[in-house]
C-alpha atoms as a PDB file:
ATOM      1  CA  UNK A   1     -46.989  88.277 107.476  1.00  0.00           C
ATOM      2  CA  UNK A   2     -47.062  84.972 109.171  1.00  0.00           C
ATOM      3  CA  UNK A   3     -47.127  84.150 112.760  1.00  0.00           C
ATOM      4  CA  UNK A   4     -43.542  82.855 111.761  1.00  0.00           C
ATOM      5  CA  UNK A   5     -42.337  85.527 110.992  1.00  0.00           C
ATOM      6  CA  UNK A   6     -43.171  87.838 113.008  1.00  0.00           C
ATOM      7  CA  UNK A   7     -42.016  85.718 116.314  1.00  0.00           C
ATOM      8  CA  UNK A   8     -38.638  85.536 114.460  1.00  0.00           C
ATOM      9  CA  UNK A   9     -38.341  89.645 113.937  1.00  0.00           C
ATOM     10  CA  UNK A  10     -39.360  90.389 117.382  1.00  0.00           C
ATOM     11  CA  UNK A  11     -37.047  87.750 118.682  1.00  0.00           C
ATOM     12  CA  UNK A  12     -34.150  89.733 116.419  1.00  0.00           C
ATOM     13  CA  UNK A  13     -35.618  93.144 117.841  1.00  0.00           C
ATOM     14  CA  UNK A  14     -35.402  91.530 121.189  1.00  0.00           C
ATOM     15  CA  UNK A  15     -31.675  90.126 120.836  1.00  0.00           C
ATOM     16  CA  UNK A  16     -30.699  93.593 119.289  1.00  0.00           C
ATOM     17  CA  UNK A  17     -32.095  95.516 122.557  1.00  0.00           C
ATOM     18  CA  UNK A  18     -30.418  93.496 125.072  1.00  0.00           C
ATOM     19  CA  UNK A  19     -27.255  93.825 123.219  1.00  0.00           C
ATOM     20  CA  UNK A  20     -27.205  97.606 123.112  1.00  0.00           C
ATOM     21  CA  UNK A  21     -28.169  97.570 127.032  1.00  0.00           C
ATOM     22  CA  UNK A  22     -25.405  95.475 127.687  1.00  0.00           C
ATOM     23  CA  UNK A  23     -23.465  97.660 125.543  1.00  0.00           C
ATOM     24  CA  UNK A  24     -24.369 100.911 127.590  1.00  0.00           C
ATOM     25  CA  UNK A  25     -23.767  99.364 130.994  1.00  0.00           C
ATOM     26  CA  UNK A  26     -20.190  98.303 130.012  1.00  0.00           C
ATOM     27  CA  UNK A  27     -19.272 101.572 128.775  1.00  0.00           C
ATOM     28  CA  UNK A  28     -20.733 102.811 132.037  1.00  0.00           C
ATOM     29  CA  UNK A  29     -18.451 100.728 134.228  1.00  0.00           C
ATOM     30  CA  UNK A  30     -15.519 102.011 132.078  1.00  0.00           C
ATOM     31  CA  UNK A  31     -15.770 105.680 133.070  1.00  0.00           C
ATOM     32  CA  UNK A  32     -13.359 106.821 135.700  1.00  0.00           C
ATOM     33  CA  UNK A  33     -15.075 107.551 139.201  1.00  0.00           C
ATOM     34  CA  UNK A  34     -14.128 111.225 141.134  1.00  0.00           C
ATOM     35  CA  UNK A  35     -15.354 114.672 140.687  1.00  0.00           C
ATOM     36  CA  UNK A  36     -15.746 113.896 136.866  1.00  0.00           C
ATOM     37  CA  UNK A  37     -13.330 116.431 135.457  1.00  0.00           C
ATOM     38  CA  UNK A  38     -10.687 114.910 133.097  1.00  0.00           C
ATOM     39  CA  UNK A  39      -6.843 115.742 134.497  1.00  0.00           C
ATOM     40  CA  UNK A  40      -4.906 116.497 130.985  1.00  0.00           C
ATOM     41  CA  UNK A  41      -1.933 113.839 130.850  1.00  0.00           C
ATOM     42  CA  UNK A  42       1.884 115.669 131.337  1.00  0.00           C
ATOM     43  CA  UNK A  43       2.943 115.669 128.093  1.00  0.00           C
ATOM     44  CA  UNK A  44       6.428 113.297 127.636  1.00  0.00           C
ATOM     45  CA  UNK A  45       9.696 114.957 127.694  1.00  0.00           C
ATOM     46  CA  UNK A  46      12.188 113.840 125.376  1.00  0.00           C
ATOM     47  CA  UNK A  47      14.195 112.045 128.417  1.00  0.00           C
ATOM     48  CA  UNK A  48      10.867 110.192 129.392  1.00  0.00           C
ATOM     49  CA  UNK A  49      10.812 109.375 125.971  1.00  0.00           C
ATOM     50  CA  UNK A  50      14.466 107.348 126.610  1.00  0.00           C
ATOM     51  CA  UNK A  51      13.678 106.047 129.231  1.00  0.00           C
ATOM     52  CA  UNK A  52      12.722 102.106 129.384  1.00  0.00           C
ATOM     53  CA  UNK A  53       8.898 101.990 129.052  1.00  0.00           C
ATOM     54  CA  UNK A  54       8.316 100.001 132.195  1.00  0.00           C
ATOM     55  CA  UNK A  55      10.284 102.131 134.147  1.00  0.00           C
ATOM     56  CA  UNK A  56       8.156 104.932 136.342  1.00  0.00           C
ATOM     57  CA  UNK A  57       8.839 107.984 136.861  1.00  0.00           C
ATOM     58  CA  UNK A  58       8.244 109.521 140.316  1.00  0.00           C
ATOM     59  CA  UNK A  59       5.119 112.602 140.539  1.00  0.00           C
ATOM     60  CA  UNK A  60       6.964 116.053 141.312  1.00  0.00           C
ATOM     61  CA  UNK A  61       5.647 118.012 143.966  1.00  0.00           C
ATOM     62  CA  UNK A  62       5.782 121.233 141.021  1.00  0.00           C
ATOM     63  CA  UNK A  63       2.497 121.584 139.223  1.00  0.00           C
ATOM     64  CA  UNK A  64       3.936 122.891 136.429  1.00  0.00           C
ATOM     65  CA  UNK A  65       5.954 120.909 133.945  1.00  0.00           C
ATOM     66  CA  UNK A  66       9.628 121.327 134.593  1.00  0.00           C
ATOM     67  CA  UNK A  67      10.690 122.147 131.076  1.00  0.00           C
ATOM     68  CA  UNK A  68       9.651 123.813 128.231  1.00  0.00           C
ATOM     69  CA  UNK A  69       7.691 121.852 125.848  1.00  0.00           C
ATOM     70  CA  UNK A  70       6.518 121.646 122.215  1.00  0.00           C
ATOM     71  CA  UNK A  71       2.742 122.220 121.630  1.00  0.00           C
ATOM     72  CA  UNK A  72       0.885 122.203 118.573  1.00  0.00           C
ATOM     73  CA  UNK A  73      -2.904 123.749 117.745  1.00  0.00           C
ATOM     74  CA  UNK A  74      -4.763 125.704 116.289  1.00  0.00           C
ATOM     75  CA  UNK A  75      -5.799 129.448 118.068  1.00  0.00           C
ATOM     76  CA  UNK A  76      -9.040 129.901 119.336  1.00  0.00           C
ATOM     77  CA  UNK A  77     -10.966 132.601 120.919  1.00  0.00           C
ATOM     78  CA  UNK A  78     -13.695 131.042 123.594  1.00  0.00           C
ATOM     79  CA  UNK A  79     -15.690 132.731 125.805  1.00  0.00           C
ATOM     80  CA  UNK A  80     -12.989 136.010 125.004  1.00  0.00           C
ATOM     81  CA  UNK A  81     -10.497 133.896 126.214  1.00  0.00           C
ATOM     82  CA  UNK A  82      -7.671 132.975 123.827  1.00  0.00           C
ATOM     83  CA  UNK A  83      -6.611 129.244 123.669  1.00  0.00           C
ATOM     84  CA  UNK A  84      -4.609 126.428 121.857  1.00  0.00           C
ATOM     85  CA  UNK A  85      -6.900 123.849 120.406  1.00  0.00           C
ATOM     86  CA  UNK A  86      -5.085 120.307 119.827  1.00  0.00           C
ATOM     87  CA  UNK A  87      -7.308 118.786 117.006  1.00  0.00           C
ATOM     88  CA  UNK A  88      -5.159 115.596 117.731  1.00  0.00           C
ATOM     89  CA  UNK A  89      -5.964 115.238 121.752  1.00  0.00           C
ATOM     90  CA  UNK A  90      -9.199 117.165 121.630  1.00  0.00           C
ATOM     91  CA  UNK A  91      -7.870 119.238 124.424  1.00  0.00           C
ATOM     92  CA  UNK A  92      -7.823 123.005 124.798  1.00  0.00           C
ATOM     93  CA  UNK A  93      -5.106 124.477 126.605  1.00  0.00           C
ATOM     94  CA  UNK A  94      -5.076 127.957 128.255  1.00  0.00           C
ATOM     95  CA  UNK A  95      -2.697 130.769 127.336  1.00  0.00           C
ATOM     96  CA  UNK A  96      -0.653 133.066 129.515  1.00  0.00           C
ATOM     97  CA  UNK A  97       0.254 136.093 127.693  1.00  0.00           C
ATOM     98  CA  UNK A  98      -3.330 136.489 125.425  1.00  0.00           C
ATOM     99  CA  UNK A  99      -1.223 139.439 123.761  1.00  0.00           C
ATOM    100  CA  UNK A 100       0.965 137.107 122.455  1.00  0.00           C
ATOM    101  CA  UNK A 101      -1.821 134.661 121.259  1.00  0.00           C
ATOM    102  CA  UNK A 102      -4.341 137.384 119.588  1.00  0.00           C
ATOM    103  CA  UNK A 103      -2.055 137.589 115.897  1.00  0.00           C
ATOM    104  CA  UNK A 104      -2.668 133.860 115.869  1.00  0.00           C
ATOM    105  CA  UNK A 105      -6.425 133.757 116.408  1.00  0.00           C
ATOM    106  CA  UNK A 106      -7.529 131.163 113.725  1.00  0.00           C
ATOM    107  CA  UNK A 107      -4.100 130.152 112.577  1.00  0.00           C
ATOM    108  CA  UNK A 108      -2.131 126.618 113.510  1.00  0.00           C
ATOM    109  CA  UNK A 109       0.882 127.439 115.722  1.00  0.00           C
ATOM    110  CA  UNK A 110       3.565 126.269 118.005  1.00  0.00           C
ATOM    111  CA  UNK A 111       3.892 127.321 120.929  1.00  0.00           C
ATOM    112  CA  UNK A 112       7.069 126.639 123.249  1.00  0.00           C
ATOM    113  CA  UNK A 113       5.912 126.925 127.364  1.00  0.00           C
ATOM    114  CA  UNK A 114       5.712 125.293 130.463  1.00  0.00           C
ATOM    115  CA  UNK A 115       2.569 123.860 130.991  1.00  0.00           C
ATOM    116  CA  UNK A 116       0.694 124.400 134.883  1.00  0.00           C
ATOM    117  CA  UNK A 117      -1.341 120.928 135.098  1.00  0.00           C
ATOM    118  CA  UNK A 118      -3.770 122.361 137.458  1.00  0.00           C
ATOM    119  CA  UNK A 119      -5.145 125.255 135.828  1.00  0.00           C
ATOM    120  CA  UNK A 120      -4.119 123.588 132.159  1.00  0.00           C
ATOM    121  CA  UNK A 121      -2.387 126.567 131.220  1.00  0.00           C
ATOM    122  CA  UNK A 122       1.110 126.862 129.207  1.00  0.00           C
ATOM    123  CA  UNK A 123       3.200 129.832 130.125  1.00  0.00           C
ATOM    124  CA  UNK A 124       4.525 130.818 126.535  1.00  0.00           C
ATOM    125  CA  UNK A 125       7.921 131.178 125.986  1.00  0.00           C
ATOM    126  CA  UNK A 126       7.463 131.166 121.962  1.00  0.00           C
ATOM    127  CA  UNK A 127       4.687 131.271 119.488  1.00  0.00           C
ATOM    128  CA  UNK A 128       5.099 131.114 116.031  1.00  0.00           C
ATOM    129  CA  UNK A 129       3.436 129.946 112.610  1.00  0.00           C
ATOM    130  CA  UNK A 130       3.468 126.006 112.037  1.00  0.00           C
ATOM    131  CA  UNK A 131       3.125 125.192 108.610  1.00  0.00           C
END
């Protein structure tokens, strides 16, 4: 190889480095500051659904959704736990009544519930097949 050319590939190798660094230290900057733990979103009720999109609605004091709402997963057992796996959120979500839960274990479900946003639990009110 010529001088040339290898001045030119270590000036590419070079360029491609400082990219990814910049790369890294901009996703860096993007990740939210606090104790680390991701807070699962409230799921949208159908009346927050109506409602104009720039319109806000005001945090309750409850830390449990006030009504019963529609989730959809697949059961999992974790750690001898029994949870709802969302393959479409990523997020697991604790359940109540594990008696309830175990005939599902490995099956996709819905489950009707309230869901308590601090512990990430839904209280079940219904499970059944979802096909």
């Amino acid at each position: 190889m010529s001088g040339r050319t290898k001045d030119f590939l270590l000036r590419i190798v070079l360029a491609a480095a400082v990219t990814l660094t910049g790369f890294a230290v901009a996703s860096r900057a993007r990740v939210p500051q606090g104790d680390g733990a991701a807070r699962p979103q409230r799921p949208q009720t159908s009346q927050q659904a109506q409602q104009q999109p720039n319109e806000q609605t005001p945090p309750s004091s409850d830390p449990q959704t006030e009504e019963a709402l529609a989730f959809a997963g697949v059961v999992v057992r974790v750690s001898g736990r029994v949870l709802l796996k969302d393959p479409v959120t990523k997020m697991n979500y604790q359940l109540d009544d594990q008696r309830k839960a175990k005939p599902y274990i490995g099956k996709q479900v819905k489950v009707i519930g309230k869901l308590d946003l601090n512990s990430n639990t839904i209280h079940i009110d219904s499970i059944e097949p979802w096909s």
